[in-house]
Each structure stands twice: as C-alpha cells, then as structure tokens.
PDB file of N, CA and C in Angstrom:
ATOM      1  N   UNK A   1       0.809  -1.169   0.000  1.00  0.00           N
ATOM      2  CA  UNK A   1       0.000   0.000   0.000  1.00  0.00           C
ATOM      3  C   UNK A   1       0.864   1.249   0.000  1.00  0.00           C
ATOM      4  N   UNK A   2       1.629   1.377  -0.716  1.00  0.00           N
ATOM      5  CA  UNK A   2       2.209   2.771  -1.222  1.00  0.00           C
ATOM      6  C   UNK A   2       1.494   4.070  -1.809  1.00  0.00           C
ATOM      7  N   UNK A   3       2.134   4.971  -1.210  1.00  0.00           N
ATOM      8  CA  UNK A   3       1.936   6.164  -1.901  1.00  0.00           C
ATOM      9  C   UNK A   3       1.386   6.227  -3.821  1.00  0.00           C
ATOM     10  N   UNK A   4       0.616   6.512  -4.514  1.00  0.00           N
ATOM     11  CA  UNK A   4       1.034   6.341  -5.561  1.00  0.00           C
ATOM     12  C   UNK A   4       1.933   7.780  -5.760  1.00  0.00           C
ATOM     13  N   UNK A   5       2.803   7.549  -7.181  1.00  0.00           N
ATOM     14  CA  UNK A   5       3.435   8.242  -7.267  1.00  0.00           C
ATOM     15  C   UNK A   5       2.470   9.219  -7.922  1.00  0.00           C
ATOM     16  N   UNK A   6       3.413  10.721  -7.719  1.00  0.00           N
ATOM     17  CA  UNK A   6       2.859  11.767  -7.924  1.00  0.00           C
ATOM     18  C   UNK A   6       3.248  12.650  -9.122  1.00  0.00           C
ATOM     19  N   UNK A   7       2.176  13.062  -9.769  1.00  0.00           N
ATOM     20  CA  UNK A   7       2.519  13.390 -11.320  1.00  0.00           C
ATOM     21  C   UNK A   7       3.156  14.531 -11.237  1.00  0.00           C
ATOM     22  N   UNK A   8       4.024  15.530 -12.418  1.00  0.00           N
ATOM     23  CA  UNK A   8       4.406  16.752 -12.665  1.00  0.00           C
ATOM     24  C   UNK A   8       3.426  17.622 -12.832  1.00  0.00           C
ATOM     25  N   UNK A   9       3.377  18.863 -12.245  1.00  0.00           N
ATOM     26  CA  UNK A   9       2.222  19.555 -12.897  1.00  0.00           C
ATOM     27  C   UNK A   9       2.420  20.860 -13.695  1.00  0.00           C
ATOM     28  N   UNK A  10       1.288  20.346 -14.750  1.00  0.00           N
ATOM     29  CA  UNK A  10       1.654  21.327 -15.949  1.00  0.00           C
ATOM     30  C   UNK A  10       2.003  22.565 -15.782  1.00  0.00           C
ATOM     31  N   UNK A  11       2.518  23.636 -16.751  1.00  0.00           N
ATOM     32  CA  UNK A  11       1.870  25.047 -16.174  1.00  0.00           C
ATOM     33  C   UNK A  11       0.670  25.617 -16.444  1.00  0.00           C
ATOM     34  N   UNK A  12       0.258  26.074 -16.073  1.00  0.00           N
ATOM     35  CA  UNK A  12      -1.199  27.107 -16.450  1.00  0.00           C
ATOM     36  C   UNK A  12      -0.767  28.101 -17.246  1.00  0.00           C
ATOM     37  N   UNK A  13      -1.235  28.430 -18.687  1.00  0.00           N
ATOM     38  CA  UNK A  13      -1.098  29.175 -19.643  1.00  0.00           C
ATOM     39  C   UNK A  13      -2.319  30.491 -19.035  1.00  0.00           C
ATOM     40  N   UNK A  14      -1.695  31.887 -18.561  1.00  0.00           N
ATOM     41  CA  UNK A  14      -2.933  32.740 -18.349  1.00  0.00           C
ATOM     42  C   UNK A  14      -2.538  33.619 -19.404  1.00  0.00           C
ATOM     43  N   UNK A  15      -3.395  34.004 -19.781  1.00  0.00           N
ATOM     44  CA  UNK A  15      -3.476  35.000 -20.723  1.00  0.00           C
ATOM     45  C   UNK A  15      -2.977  36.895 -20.668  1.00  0.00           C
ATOM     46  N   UNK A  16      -2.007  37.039 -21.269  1.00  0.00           N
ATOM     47  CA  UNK A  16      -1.925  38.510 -20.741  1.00  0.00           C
ATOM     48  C   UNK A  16      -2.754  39.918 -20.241  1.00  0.00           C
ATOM     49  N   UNK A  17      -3.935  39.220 -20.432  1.00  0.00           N
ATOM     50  CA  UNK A  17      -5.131  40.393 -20.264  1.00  0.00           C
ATOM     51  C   UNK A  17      -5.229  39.936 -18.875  1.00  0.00           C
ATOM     52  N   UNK A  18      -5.150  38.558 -18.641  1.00  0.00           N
ATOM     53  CA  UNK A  18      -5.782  38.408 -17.521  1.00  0.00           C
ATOM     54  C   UNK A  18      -4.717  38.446 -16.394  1.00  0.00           C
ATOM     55  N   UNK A  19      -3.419  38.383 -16.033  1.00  0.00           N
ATOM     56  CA  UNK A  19      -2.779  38.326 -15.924  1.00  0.00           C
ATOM     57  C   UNK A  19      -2.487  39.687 -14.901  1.00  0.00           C
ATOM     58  N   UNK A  20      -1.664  39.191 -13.398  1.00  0.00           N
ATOM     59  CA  UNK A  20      -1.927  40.393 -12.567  1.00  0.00           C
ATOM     60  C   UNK A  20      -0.693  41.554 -12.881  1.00  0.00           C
ATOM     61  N   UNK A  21      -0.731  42.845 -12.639  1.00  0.00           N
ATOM     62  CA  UNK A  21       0.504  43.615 -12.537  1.00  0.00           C
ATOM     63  C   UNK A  21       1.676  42.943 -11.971  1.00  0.00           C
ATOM     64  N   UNK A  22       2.877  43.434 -11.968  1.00  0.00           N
ATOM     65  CA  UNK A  22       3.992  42.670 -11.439  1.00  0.00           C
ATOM     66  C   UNK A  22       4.151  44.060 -10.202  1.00  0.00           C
ATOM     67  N   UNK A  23       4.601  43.431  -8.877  1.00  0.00           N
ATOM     68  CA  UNK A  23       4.917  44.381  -8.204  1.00  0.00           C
ATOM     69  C   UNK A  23       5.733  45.517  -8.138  1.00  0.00           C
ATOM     70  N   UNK A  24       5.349  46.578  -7.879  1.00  0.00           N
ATOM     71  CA  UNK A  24       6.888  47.968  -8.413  1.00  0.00           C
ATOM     72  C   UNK A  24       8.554  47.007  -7.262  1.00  0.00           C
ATOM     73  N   UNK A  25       9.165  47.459  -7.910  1.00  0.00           N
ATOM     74  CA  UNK A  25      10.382  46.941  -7.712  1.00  0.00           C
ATOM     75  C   UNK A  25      10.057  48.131  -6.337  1.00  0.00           C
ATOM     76  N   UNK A  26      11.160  47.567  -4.863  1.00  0.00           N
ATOM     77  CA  UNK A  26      11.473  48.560  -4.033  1.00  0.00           C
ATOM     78  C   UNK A  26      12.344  49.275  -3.936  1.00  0.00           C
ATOM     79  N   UNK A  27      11.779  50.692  -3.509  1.00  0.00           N
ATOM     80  CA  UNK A  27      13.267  51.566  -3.775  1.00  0.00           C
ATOM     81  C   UNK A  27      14.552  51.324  -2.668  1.00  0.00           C
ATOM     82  N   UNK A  28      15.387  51.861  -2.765  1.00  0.00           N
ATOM     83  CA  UNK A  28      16.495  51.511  -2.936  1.00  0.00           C
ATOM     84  C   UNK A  28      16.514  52.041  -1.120  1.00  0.00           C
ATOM     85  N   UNK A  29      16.075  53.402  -1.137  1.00  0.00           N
ATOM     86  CA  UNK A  29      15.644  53.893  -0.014  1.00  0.00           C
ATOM     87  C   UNK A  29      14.430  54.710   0.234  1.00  0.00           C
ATOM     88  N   UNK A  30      14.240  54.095   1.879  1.00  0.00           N
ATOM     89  CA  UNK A  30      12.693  54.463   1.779  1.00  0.00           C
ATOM     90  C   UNK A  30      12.341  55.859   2.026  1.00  0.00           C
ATOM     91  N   UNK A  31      10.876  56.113   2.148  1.00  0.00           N
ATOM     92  CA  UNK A  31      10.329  57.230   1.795  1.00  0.00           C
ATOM     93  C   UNK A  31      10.523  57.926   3.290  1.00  0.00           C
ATOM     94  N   UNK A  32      10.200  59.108   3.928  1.00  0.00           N
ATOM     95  CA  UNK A  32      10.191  59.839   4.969  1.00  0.00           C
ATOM     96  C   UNK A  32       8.790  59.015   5.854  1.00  0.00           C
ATOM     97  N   UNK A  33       8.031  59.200   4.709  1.00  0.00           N
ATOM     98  CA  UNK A  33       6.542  58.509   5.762  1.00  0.00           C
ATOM     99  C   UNK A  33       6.657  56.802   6.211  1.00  0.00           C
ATOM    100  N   UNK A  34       7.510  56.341   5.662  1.00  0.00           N
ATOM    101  CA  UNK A  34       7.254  54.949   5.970  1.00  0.00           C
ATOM    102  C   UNK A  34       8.328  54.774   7.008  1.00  0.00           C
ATOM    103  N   UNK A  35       9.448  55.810   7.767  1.00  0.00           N
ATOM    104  CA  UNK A  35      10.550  55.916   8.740  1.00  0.00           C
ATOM    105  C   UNK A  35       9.548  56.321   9.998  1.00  0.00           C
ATOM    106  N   UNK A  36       9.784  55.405  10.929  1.00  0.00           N
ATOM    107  CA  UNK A  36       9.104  55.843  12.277  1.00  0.00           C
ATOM    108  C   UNK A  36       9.621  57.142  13.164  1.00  0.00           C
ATOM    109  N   UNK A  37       8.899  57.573  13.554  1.00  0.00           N
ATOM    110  CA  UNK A  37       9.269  59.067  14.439  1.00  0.00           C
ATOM    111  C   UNK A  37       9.912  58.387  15.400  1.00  0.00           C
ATOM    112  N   UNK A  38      11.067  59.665  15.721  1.00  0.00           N
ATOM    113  CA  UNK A  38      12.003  59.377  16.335  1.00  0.00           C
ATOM    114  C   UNK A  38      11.180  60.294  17.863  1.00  0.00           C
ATOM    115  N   UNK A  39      11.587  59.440  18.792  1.00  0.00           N
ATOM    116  CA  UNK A  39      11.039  60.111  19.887  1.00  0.00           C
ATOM    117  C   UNK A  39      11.532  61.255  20.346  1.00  0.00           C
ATOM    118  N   UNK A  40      11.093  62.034  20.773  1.00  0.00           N
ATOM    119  CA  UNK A  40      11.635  63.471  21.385  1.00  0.00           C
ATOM    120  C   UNK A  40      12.480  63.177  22.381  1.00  0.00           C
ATOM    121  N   UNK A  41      12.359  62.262  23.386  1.00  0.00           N
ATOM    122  CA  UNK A  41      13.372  62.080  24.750  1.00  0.00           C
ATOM    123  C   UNK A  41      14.885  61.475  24.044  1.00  0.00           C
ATOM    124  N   UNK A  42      15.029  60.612  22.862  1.00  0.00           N
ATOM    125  CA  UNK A  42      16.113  60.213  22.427  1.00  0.00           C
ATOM    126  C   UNK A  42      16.639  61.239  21.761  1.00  0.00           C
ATOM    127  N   UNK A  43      16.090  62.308  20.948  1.00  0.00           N
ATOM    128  CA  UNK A  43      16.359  63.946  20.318  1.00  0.00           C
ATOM    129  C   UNK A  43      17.547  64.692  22.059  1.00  0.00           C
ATOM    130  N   UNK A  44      16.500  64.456  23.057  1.00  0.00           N
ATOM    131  CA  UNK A  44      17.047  65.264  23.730  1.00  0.00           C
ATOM    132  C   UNK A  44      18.140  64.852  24.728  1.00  0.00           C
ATOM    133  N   UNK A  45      18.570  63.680  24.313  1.00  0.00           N
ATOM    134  CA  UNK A  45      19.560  62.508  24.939  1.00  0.00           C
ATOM    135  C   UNK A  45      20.527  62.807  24.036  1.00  0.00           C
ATOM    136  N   UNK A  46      20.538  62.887  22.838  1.00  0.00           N
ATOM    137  CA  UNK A  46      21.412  63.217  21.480  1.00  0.00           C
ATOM    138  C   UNK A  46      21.724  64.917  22.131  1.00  0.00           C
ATOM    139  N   UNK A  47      20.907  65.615  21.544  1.00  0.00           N
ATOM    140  CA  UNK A  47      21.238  67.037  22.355  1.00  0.00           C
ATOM    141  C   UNK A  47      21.798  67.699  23.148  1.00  0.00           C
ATOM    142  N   UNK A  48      22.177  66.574  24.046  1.00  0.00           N
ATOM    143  CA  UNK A  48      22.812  66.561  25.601  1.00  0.00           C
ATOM    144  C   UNK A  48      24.167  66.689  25.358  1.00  0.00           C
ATOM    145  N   UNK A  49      24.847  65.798  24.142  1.00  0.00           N
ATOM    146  CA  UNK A  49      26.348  65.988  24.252  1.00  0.00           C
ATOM    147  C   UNK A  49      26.669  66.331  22.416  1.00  0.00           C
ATOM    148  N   UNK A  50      25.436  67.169  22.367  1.00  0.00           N
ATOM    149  CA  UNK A  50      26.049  68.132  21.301  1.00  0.00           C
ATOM    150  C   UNK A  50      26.870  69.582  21.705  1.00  0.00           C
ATOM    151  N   UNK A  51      28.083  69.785  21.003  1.00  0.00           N
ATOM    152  CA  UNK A  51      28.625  70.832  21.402  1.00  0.00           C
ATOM    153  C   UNK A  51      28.661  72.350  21.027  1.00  0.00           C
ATOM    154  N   UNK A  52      28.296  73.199  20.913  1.00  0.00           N
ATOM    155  CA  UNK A  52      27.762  74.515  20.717  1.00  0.00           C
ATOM    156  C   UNK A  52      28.584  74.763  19.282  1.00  0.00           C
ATOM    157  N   UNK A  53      28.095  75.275  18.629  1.00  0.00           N
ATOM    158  CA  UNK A  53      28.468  76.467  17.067  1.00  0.00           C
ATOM    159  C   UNK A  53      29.281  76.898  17.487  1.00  0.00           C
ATOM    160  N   UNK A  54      30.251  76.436  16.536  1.00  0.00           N
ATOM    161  CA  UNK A  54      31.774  77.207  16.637  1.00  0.00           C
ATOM    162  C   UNK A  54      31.664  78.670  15.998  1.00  0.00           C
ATOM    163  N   UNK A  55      32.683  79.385  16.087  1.00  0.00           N
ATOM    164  CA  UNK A  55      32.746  80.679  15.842  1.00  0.00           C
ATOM    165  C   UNK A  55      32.380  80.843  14.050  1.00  0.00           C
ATOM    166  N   UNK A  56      32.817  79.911  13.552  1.00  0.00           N
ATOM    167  CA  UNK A  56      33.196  80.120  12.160  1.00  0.00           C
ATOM    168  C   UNK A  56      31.501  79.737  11.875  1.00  0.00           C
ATOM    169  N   UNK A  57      31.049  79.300  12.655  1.00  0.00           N
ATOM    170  CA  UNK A  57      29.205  78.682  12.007  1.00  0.00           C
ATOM    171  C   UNK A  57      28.983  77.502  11.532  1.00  0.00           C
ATOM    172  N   UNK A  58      30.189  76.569  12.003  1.00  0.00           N
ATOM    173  CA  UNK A  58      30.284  75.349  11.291  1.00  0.00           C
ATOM    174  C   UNK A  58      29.853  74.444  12.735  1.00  0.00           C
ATOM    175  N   UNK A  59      28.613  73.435  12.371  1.00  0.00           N
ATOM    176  CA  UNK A  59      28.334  72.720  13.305  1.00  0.00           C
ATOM    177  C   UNK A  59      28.385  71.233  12.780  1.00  0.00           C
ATOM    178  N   UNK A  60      29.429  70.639  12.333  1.00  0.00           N
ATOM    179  CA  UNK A  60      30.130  69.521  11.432  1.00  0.00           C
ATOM    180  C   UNK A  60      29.518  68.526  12.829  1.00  0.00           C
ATOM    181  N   UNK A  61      29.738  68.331  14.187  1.00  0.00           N
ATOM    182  CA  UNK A  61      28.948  67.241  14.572  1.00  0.00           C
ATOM    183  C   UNK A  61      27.560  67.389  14.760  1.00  0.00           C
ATOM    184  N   UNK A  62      26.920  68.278  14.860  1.00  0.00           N
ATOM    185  CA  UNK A  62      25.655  68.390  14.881  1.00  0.00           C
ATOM    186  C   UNK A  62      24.880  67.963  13.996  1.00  0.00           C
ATOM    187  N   UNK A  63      25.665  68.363  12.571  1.00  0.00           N
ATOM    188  CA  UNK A  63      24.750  67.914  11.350  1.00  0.00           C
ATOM    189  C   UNK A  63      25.078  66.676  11.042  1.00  0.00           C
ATOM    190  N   UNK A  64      26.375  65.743  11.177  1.00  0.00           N
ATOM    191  CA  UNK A  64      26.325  64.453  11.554  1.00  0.00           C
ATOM    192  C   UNK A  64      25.521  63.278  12.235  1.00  0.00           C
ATOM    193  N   UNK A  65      25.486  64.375  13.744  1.00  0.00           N
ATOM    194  CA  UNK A  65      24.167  63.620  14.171  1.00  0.00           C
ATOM    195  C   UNK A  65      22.820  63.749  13.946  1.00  0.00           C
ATOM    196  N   UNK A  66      22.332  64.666  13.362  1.00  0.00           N
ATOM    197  CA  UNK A  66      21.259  65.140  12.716  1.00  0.00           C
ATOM    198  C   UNK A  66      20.954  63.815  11.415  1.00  0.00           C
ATOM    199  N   UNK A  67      21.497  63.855  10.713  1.00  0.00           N
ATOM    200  CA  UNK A  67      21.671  63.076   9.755  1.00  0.00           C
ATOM    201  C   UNK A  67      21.679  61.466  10.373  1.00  0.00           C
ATOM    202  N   UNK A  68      22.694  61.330  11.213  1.00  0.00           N
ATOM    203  CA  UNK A  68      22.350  60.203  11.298  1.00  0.00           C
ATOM    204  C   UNK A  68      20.784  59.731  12.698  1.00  0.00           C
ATOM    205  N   UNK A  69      20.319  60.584  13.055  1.00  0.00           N
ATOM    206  CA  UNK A  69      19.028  60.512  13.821  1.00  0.00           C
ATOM    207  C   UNK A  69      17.738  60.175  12.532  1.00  0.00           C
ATOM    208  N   UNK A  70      18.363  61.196  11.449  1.00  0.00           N
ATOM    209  CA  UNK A  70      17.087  61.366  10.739  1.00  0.00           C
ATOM    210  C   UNK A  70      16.271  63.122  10.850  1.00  0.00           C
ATOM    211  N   UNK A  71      16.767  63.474  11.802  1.00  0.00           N
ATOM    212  CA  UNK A  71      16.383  64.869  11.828  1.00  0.00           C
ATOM    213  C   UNK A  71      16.840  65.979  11.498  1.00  0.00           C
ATOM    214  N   UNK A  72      16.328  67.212  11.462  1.00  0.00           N
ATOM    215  CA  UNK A  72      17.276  68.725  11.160  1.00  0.00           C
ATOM    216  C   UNK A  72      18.358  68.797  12.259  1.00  0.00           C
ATOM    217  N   UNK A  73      19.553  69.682  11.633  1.00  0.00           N
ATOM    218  CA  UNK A  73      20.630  70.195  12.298  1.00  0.00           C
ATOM    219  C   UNK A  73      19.574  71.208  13.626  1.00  0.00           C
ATOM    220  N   UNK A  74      18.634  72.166  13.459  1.00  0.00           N
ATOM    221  CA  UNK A  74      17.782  72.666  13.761  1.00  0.00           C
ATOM    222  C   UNK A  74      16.924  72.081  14.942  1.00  0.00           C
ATOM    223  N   UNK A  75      16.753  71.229  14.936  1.00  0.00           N
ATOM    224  CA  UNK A  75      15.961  70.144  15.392  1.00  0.00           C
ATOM    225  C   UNK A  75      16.581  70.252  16.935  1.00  0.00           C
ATOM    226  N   UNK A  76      17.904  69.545  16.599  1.00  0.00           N
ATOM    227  CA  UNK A  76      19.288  69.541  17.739  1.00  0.00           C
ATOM    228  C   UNK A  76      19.530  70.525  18.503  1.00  0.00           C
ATOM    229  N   UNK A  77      19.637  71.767  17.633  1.00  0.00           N
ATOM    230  CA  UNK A  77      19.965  73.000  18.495  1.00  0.00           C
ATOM    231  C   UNK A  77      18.478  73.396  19.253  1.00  0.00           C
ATOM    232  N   UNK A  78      17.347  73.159  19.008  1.00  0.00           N
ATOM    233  CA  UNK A  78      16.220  73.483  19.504  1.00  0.00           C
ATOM    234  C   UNK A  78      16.255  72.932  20.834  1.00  0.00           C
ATOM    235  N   UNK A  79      16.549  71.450  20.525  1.00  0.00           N
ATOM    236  CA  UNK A  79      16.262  70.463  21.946  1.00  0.00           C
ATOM    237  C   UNK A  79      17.409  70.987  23.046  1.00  0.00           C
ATOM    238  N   UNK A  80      18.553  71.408  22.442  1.00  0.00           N
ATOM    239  CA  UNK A  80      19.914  71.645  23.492  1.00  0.00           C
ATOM    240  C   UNK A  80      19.344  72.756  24.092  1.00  0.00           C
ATOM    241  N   UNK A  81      18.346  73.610  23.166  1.00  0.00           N
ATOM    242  CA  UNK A  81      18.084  74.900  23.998  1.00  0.00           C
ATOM    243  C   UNK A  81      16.974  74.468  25.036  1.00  0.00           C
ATOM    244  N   UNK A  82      16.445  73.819  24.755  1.00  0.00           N
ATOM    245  CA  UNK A  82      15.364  73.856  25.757  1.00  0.00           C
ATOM    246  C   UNK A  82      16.035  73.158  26.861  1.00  0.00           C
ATOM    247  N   UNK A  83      16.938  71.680  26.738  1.00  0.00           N
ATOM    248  CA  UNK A  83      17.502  71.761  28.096  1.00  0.00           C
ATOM    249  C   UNK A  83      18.219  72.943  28.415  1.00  0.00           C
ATOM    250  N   UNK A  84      18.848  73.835  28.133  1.00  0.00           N
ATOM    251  CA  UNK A  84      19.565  74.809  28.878  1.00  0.00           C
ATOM    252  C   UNK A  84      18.277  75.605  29.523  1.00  0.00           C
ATOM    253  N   UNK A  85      17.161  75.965  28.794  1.00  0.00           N
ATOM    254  CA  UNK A  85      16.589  77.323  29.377  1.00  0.00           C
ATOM    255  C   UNK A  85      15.108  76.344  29.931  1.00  0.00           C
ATOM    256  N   UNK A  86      14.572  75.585  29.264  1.00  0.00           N
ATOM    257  CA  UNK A  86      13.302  75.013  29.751  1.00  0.00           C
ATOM    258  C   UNK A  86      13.365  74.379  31.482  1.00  0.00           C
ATOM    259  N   UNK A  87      12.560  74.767  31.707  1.00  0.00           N
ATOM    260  CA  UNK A  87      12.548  74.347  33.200  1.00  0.00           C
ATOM    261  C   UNK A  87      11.880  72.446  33.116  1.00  0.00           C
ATOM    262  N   UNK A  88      12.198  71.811  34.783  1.00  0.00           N
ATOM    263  CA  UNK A  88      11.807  70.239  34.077  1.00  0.00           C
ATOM    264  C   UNK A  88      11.145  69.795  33.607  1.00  0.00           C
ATOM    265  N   UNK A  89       9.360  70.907  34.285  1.00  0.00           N
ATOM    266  CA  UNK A  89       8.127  70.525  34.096  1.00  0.00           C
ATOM    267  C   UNK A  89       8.326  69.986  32.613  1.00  0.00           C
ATOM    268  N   UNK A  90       8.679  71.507  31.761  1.00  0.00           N
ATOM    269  CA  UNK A  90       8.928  71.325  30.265  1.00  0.00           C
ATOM    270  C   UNK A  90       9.519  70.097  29.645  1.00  0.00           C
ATOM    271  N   UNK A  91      10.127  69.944  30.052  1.00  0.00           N
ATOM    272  CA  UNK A  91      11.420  69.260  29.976  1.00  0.00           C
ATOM    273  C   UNK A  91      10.453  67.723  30.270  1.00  0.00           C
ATOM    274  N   UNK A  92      10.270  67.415  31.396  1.00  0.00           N
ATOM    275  CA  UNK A  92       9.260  66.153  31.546  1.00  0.00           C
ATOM    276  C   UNK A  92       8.418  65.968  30.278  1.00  0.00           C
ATOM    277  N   UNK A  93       7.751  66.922  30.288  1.00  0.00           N
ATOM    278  CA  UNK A  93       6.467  66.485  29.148  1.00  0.00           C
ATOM    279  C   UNK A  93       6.985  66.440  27.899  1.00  0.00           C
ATOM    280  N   UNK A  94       8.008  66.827  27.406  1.00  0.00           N
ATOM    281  CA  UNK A  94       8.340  66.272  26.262  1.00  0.00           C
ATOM    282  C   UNK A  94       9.178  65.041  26.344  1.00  0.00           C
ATOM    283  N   UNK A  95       9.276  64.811  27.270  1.00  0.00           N
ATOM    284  CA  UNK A  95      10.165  63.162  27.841  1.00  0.00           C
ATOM    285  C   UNK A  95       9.306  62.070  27.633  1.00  0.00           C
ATOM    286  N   UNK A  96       8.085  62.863  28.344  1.00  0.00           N
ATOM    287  CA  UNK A  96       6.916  61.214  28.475  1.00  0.00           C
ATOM    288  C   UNK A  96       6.158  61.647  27.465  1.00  0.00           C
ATOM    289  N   UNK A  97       6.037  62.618  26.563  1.00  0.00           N
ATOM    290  CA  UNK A  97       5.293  62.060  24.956  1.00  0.00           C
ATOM    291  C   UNK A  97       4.157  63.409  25.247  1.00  0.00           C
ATOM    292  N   UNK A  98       3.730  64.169  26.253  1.00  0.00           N
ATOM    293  CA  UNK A  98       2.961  64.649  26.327  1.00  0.00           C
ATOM    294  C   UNK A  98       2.686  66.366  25.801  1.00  0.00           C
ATOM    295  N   UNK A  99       4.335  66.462  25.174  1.00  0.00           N
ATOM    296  CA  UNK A  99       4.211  67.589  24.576  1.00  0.00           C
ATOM    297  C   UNK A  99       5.206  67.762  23.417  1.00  0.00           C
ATOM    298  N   UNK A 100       4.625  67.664  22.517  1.00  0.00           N
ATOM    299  CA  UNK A 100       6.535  67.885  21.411  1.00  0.00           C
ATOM    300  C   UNK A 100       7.533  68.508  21.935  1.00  0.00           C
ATOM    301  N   UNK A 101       8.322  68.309  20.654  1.00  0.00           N
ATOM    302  CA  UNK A 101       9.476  68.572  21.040  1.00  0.00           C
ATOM    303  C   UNK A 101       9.061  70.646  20.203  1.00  0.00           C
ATOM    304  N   UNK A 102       8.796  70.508  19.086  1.00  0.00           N
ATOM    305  CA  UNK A 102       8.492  71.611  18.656  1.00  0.00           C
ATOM    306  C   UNK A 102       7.471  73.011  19.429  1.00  0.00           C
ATOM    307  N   UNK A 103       6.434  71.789  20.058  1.00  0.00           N
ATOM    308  CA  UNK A 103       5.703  72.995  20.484  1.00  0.00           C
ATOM    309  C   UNK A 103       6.011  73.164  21.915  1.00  0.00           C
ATOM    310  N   UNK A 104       7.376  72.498  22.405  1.00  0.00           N
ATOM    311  CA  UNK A 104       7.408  72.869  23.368  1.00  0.00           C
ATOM    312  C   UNK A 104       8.839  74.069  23.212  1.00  0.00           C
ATOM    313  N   UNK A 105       9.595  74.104  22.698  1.00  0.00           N
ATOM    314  CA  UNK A 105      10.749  75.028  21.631  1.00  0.00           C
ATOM    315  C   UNK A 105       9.507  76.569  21.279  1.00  0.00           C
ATOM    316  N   UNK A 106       8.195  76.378  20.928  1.00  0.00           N
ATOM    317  CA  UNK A 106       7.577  77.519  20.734  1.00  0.00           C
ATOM    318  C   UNK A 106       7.162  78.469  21.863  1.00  0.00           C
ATOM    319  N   UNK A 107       6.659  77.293  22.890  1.00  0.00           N
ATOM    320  CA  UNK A 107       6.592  78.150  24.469  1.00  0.00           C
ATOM    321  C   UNK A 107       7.522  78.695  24.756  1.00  0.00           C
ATOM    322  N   UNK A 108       8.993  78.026  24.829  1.00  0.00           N
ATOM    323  CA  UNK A 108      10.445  78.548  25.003  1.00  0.00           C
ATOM    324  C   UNK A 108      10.515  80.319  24.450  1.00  0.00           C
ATOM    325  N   UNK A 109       9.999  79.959  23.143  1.00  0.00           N
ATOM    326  CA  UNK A 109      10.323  81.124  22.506  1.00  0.00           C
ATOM    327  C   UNK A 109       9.383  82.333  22.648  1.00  0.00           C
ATOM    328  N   UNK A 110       8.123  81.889  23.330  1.00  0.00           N
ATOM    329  CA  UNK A 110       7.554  82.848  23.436  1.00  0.00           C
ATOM    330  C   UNK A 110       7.224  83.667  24.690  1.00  0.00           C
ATOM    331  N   UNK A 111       8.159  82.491  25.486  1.00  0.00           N
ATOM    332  CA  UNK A 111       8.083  82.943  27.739  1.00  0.00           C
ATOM    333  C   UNK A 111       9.603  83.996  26.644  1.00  0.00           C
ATOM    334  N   UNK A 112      10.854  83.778  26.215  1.00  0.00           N
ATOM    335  CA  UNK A 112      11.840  84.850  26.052  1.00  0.00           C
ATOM    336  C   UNK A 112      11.148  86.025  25.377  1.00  0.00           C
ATOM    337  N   UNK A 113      10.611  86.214  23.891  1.00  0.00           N
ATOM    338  CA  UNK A 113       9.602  87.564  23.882  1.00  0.00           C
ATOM    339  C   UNK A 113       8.755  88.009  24.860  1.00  0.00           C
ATOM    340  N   UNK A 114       8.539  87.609  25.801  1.00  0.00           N
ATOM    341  CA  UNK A 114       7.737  88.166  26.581  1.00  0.00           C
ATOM    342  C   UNK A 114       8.490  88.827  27.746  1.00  0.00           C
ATOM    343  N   UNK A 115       9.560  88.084  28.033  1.00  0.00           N
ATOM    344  CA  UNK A 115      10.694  88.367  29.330  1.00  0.00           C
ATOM    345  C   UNK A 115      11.205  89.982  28.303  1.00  0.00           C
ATOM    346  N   UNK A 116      11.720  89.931  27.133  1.00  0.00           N
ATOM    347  CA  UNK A 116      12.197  91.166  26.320  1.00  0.00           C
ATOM    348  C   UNK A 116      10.988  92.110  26.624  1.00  0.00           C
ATOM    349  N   UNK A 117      10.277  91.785  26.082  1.00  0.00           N
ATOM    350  CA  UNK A 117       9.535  92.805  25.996  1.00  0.00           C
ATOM    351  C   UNK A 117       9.415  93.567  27.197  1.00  0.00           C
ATOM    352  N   UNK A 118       8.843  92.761  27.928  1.00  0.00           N
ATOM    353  CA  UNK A 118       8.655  93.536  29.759  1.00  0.00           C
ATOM    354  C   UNK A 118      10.038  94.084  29.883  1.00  0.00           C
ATOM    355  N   UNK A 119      11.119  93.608  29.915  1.00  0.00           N
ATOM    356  CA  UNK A 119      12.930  94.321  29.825  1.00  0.00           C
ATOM    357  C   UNK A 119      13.157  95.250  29.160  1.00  0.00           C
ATOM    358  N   UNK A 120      12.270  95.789  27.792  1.00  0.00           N
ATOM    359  CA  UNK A 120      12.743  96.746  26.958  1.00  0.00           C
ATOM    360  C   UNK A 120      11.926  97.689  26.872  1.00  0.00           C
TER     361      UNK A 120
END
C-alpha cells in the first residue's frame, strides 16, 4: 500500500489580459513617511552631548548627528536649547510624549519675547 506516485504539474497558460501587474520593484531607499518618528526624549539625549556652534558657524557634529538621527541640524539645536533654558516641568512632558518637542521650543520662545519685551 504505497503512496502512488505523484505526477508533474503542468503550467497554467494565463493569458496577458488576464494576468496580474507585477509588483513595483522597491526603492532603494525608503520614503520619509514609511521611517518611524524618532522620539523626542532620544532627540534630547542626542542634544545633551552636542557641542555649541563654533565661531566660524560650522556645526560639522551636529549635522552628523542630525543626519544620522534622521532629523534637522535645527531640530538639535532646539532640543539643546530647551535643556539649557526650559525648566523640568517642560522638559518632563516632552520626555513622556505629552508635549513635542516643537511645540514645546515655541513656548520657550515665546516665555523669552515676553521676558524682552517687559525688559525693553
């Protein structure tokens, strides 16, 4: 009581009409939307031992690490500022997710216009 043996099977002739698209080849590198957001607390862990703009305006590790995060040179100097001037509260809530990193860089910027202004 053996197996019987098992035949070759033909191919199926489909017809080119009927016949599905071929998938797009993948690119080589991917798109911005399909790269996951980088969290703000690892931005501001990176930030931490970035070293200030040299005189000449050249920020050669910043934009290194920028690049290799995935984010703006901009980005970096934002987060370094807010640890220097943001107080922790600030500083917390963009740690645990509860406030960007951007709109918390906009409060920053808008408690200093307001400190000027009352100063000037």
């Amino acid at each position: 009581m053996g197996a019987a043996p098992s035949m070759p099977q033909q191919p199926v002739f489909v017809p080119p009409s009927q016949a599905a698209a071929p998938a797009a080849a993948p690119s080589s590198s991917p798109s911005f939307s399909a790269l996951p957001k980088l969290a703000a607390s690892v931005i501001l862990d990176a930030a931490a031992g970035v070293q200030g703009r040299s005189k000449s305006g050249e920020g050669r590790q910043a934009r290194q690490l920028a690049k290799t995060l995935g984010v703006g040179v901009t980005t970096l100097y934002e987060a370094k500022k807010l640890l220097k001037y943001g107080g922790p509260g600030l500083i917390g809530q963009v740690r645990d997710g509860t406030l960007s990193l951007k709109k918390a860089c906009k409060l920053l910027n808008q408690k200093e216009r307001a400190v000027e202004e009352n100063v000037g």
